[in-house]
N, C-alpha and C. Protein backbone atom coordinates (compact mmCIF):
# COMPACT_ATOMS: atom_id res chain seq x y z
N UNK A 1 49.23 -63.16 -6.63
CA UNK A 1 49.53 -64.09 -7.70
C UNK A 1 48.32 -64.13 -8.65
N UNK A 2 48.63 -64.41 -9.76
CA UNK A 2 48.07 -64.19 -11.05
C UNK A 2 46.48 -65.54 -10.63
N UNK A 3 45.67 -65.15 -10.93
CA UNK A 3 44.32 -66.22 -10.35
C UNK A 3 44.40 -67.52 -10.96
N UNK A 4 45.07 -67.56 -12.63
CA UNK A 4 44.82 -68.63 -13.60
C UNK A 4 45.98 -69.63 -13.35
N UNK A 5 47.80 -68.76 -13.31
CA UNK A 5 48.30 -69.36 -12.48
C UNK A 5 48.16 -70.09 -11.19
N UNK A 6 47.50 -69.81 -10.04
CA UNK A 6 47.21 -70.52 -8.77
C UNK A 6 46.52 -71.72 -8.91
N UNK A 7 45.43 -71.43 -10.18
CA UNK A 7 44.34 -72.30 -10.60
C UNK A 7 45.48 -73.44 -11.39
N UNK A 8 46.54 -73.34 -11.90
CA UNK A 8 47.37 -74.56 -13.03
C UNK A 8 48.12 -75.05 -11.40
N UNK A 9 48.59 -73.84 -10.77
CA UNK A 9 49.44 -75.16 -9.59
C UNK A 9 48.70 -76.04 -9.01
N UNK A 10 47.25 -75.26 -8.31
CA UNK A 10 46.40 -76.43 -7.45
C UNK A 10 46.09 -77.64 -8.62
N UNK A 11 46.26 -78.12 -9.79
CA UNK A 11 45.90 -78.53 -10.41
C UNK A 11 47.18 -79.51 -10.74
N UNK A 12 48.45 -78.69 -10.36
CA UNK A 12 49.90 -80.02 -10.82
C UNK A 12 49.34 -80.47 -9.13
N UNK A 13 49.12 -79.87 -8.47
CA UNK A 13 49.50 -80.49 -6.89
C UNK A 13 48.36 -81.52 -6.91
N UNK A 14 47.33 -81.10 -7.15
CA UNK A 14 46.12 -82.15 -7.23
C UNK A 14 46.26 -83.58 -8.40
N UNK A 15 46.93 -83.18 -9.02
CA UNK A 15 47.45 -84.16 -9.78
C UNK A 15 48.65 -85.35 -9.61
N UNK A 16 49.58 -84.88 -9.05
CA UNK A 16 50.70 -85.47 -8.07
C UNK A 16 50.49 -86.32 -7.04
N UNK A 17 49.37 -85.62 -6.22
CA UNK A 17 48.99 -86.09 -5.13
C UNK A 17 47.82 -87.89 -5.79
N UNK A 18 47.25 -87.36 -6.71
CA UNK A 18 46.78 -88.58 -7.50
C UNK A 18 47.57 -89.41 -7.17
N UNK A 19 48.52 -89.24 -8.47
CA UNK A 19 49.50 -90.27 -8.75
C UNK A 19 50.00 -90.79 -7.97
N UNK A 20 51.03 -90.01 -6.57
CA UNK A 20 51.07 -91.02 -5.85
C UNK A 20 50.26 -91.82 -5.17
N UNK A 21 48.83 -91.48 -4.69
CA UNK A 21 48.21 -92.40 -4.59
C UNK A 21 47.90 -93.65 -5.07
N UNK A 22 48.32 -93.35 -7.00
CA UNK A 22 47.82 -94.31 -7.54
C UNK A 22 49.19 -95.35 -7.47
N UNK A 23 50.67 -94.87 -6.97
CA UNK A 23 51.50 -95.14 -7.12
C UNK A 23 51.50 -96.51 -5.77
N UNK A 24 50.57 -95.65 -4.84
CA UNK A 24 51.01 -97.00 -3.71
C UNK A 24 50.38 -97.73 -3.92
N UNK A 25 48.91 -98.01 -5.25
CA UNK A 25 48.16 -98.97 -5.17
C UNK A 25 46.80 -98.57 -4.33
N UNK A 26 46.66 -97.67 -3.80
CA UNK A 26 45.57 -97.04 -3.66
C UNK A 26 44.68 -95.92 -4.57
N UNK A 27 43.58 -97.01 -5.43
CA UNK A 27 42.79 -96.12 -6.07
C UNK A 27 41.44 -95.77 -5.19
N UNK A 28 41.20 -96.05 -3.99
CA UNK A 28 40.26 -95.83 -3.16
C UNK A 28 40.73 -93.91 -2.69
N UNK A 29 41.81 -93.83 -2.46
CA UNK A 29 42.18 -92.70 -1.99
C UNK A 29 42.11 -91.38 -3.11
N UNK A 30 43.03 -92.18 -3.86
CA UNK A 30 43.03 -91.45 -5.40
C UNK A 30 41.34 -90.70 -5.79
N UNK A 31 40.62 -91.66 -5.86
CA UNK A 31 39.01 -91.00 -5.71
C UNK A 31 38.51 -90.41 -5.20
N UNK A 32 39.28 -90.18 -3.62
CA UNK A 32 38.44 -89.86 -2.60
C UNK A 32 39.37 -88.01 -3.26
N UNK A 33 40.86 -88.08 -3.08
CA UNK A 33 41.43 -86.74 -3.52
C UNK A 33 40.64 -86.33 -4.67
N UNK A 34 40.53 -87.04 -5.66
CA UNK A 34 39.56 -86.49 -6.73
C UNK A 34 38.24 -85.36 -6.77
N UNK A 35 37.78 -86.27 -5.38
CA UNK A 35 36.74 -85.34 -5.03
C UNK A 35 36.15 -83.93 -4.45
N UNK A 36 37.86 -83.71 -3.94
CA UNK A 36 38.03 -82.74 -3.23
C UNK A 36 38.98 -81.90 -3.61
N UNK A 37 39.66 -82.19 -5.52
CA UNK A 37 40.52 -81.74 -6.25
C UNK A 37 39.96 -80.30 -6.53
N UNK A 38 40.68 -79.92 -7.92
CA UNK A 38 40.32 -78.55 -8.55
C UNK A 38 40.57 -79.37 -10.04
N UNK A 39 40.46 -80.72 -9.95
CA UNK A 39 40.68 -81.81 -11.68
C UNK A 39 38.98 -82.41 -11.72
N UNK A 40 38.59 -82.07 -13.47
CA UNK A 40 37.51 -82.26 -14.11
C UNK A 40 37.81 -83.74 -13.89
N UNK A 41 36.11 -84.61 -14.39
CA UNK A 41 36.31 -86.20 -13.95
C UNK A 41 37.33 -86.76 -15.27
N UNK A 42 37.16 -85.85 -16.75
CA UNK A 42 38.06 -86.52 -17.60
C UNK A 42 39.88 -86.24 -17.65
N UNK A 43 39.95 -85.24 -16.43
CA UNK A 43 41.51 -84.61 -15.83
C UNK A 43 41.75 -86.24 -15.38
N UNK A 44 40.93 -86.82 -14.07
CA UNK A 44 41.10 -87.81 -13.60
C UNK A 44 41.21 -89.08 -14.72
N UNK A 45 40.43 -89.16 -15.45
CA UNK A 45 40.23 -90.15 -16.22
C UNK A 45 41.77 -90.63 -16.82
N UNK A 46 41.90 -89.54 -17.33
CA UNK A 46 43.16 -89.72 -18.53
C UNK A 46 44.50 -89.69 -17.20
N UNK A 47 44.45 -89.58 -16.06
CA UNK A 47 45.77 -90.02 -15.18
C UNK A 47 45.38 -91.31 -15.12
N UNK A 48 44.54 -92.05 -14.78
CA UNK A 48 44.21 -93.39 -14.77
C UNK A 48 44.57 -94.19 -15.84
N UNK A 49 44.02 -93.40 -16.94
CA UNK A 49 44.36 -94.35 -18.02
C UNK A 49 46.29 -94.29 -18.31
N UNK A 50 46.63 -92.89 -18.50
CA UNK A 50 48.02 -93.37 -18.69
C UNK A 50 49.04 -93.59 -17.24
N UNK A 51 48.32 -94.11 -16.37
CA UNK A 51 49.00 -94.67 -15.24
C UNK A 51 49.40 -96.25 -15.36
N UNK A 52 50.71 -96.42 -14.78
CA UNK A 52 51.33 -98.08 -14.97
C UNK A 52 50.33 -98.61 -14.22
N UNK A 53 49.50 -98.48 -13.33
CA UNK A 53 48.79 -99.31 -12.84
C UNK A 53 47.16 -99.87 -13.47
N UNK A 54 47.24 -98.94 -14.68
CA UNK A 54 46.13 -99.11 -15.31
C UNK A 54 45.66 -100.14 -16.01
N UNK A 55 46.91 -100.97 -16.59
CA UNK A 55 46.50 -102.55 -16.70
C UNK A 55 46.38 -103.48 -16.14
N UNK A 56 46.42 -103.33 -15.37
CA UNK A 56 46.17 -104.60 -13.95
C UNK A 56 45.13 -104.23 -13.24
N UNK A 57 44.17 -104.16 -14.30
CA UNK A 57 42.92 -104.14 -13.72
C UNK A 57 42.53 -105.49 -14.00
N UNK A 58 41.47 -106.23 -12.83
CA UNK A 58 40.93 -107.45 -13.03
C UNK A 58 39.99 -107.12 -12.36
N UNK A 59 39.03 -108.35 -13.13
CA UNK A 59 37.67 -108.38 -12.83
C UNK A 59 37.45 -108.38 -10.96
N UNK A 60 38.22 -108.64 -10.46
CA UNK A 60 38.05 -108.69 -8.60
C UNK A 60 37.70 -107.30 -8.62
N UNK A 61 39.07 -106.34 -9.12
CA UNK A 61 38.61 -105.18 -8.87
C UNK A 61 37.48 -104.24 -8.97
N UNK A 62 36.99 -104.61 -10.29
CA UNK A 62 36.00 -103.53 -11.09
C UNK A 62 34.90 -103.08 -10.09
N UNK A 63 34.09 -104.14 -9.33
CA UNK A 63 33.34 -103.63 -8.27
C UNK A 63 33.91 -102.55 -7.26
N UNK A 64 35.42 -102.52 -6.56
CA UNK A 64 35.78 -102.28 -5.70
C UNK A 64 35.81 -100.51 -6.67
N UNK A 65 36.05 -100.84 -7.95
CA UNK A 65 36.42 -98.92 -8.81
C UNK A 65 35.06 -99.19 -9.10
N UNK A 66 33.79 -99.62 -9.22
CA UNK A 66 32.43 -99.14 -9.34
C UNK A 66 32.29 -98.34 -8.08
N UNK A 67 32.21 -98.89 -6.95
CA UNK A 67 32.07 -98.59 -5.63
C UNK A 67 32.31 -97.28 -4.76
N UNK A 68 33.77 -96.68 -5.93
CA UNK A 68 34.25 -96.09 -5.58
C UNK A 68 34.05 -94.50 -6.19
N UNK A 69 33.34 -94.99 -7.40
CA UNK A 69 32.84 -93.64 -8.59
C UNK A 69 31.15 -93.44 -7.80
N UNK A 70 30.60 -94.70 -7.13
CA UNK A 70 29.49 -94.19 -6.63
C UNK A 70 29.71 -93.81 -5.52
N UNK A 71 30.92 -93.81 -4.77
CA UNK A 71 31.10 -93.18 -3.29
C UNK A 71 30.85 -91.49 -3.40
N UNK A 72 31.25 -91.26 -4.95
CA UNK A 72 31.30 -89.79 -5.26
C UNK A 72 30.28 -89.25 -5.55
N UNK A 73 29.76 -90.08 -6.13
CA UNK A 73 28.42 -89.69 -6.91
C UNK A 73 26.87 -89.49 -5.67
N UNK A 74 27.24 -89.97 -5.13
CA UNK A 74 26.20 -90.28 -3.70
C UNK A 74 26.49 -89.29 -2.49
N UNK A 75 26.07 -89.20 -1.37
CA UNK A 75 26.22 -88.52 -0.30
C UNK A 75 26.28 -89.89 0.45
N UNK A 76 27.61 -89.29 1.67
CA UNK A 76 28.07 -90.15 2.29
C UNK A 76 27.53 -91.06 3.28
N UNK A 77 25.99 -90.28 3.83
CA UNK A 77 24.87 -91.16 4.27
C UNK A 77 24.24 -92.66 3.25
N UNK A 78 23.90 -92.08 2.52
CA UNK A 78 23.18 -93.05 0.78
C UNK A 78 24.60 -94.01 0.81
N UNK A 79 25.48 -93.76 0.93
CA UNK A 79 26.86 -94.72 0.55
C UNK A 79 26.52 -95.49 1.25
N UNK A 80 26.74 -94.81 2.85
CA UNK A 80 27.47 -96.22 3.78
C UNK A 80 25.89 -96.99 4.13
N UNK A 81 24.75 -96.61 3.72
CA UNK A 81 23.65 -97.55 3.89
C UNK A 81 23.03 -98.24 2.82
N UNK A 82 23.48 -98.28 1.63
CA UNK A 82 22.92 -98.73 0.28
C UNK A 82 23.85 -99.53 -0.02
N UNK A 83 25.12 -99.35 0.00
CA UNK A 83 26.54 -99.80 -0.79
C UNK A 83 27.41 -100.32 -0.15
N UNK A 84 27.67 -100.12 0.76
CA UNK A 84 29.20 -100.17 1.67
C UNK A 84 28.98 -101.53 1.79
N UNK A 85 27.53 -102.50 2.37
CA UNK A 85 27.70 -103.76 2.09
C UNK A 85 27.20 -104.26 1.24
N UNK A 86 27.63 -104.20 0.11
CA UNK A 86 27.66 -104.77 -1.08
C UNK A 86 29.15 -105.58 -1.72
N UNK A 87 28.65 -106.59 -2.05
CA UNK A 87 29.69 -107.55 -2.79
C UNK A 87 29.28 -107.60 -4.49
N UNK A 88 29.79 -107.45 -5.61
CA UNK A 88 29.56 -107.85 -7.37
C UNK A 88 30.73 -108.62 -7.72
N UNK A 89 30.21 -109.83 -8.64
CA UNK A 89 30.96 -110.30 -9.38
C UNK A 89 30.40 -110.40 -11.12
N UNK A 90 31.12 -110.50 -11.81
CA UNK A 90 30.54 -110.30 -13.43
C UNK A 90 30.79 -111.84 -13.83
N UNK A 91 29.68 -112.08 -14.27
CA UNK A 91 29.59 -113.19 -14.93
C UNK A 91 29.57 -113.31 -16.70
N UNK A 92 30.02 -113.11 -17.74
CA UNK A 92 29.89 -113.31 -18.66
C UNK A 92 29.70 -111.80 -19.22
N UNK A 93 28.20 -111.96 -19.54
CA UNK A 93 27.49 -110.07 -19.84
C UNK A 93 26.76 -110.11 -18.76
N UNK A 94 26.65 -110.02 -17.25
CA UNK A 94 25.67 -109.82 -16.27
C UNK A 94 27.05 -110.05 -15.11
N UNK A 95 27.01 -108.27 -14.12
CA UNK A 95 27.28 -107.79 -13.38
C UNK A 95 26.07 -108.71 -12.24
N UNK A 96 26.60 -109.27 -10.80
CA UNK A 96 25.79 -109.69 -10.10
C UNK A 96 26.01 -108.85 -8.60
N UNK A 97 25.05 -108.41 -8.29
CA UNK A 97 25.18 -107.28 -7.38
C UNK A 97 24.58 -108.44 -5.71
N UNK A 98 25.65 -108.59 -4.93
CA UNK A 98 24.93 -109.26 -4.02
C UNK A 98 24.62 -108.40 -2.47
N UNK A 99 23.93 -108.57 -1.87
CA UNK A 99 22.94 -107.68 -0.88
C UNK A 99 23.00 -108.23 0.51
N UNK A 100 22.51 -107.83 1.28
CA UNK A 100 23.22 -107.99 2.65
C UNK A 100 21.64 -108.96 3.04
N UNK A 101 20.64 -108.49 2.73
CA UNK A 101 19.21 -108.90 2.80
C UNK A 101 18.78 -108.17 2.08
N UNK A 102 17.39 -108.80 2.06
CA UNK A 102 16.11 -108.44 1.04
C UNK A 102 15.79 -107.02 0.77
N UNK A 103 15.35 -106.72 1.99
CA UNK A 103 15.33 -104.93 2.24
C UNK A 103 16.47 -104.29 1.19
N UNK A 104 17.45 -104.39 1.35
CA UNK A 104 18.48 -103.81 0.64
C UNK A 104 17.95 -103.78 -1.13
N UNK A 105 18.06 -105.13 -1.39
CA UNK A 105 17.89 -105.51 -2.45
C UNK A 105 16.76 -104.66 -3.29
N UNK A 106 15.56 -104.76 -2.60
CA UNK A 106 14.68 -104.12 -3.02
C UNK A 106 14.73 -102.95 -3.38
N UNK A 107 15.37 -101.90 -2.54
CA UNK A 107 15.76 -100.80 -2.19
C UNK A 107 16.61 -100.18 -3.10
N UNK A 108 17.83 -101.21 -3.93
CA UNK A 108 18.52 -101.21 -4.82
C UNK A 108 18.33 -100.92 -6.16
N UNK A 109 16.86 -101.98 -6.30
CA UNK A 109 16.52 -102.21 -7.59
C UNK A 109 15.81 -100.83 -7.87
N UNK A 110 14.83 -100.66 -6.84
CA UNK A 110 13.99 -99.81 -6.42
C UNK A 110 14.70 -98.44 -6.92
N UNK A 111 15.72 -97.98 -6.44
CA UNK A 111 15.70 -96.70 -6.33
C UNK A 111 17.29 -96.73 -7.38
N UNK A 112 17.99 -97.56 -7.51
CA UNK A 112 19.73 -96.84 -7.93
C UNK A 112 19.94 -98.21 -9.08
N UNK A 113 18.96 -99.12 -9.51
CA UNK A 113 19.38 -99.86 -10.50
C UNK A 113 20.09 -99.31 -11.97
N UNK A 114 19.55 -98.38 -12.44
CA UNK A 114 19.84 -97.45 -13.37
C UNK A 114 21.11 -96.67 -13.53
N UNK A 115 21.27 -95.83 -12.29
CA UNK A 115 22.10 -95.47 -11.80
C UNK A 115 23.32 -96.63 -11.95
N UNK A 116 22.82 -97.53 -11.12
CA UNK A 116 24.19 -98.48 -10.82
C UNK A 116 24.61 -98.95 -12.59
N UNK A 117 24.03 -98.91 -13.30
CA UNK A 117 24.15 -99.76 -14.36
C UNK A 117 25.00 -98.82 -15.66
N UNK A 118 24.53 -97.34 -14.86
CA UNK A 118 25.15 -96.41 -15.70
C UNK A 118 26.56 -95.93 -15.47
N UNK A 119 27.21 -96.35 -13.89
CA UNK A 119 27.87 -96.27 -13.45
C UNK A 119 28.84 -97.63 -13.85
N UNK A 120 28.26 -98.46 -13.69
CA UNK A 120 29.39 -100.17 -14.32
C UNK A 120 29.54 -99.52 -16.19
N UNK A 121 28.54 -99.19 -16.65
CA UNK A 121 29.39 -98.75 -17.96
C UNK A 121 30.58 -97.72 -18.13
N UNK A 122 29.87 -96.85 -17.26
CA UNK A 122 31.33 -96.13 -16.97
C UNK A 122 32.24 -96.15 -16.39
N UNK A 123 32.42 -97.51 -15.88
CA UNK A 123 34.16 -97.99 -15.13
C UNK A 123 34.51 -98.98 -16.37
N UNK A 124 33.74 -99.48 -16.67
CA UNK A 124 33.84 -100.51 -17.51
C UNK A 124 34.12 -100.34 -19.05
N UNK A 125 33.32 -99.23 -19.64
CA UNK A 125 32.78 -99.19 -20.81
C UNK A 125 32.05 -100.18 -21.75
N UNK A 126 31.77 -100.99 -21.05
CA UNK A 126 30.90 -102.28 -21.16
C UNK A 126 29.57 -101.74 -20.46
N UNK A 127 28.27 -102.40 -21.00
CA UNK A 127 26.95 -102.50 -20.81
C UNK A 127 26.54 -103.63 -20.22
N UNK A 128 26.55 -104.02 -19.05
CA UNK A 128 26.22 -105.02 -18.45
C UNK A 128 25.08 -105.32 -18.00
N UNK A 129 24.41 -106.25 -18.16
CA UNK A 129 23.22 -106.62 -17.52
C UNK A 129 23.46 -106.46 -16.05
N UNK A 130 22.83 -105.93 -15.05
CA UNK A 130 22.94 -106.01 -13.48
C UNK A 130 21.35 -106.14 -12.53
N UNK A 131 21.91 -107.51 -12.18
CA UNK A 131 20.82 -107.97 -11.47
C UNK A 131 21.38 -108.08 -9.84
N UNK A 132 20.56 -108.35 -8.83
CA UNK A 132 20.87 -108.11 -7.23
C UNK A 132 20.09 -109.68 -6.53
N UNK A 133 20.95 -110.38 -6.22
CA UNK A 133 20.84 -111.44 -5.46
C UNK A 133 21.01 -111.21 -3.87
N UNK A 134 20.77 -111.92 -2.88
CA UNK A 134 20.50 -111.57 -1.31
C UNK A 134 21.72 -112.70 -1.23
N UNK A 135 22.36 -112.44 -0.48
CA UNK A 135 23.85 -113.41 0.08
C UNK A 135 23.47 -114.46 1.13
């Protein structure tokens, strides 16, 4: 089979497989297939955006789709010890990043504040102030 052809099917199948994900309400999964697709991040982007589930986004969520663009962006060690316990809520213009303890926190600011901040603009397209409080 033709190489460019194989390359457009893995690409409807990787795409399908999205959607229904995005179809049951799982965008955790949807990300995770993403990652392991043969679809560029703006292939993904634009199923999100013209997906029915794309307006019912609320602020509960946005952390849970931050969380989930840095699950990718990170190695799965750095995830589940930096992030995984992490809670954010947005207050106004300031993203509040809350921390399991201090250590964390530090560690946060320390090393992925930037990161994290570049990452909430890009779920968001908003520029948020992000600061890290201890729970």
């Amino acid at each position: 089979m033709n190489k460019i052809v194989s390359e457009d099917i893995y690409k409807i199948i990787d795409k399908e497989r999205i959607k229904s994900a995005l179809d049951n309400g799982n965008l955790n999964e949807a990300t995770i297939l993403l990652k392991y697709s043969s679809l560029s991040r703006q292939e993904f982007d634009n199923i999100l955006l013209n997906h029915p589930s794309a307006n019912k986004r609320s602020y509960d969520d946005i952390w849970v789709q931050i969380l989930d663009l840095i699950s990718i962006k990170v190695s799965v060690p750095q995830y589940n010890t930096w992030f995984v316990h992490t809670n954010g809520i947005i207050n106004e213009d300031t993203l509040i990043v809350f921390c399991k303890n201090e250590f964390q926190r530090y560690f946060l600011v320390d090393q992925y504040q930037e990161f994290i901040e570049a990452t909430v603009e890009e779920v968001t397209g908003i520029k948020y102030r992000v600061i890290f409080e201890t729970e």
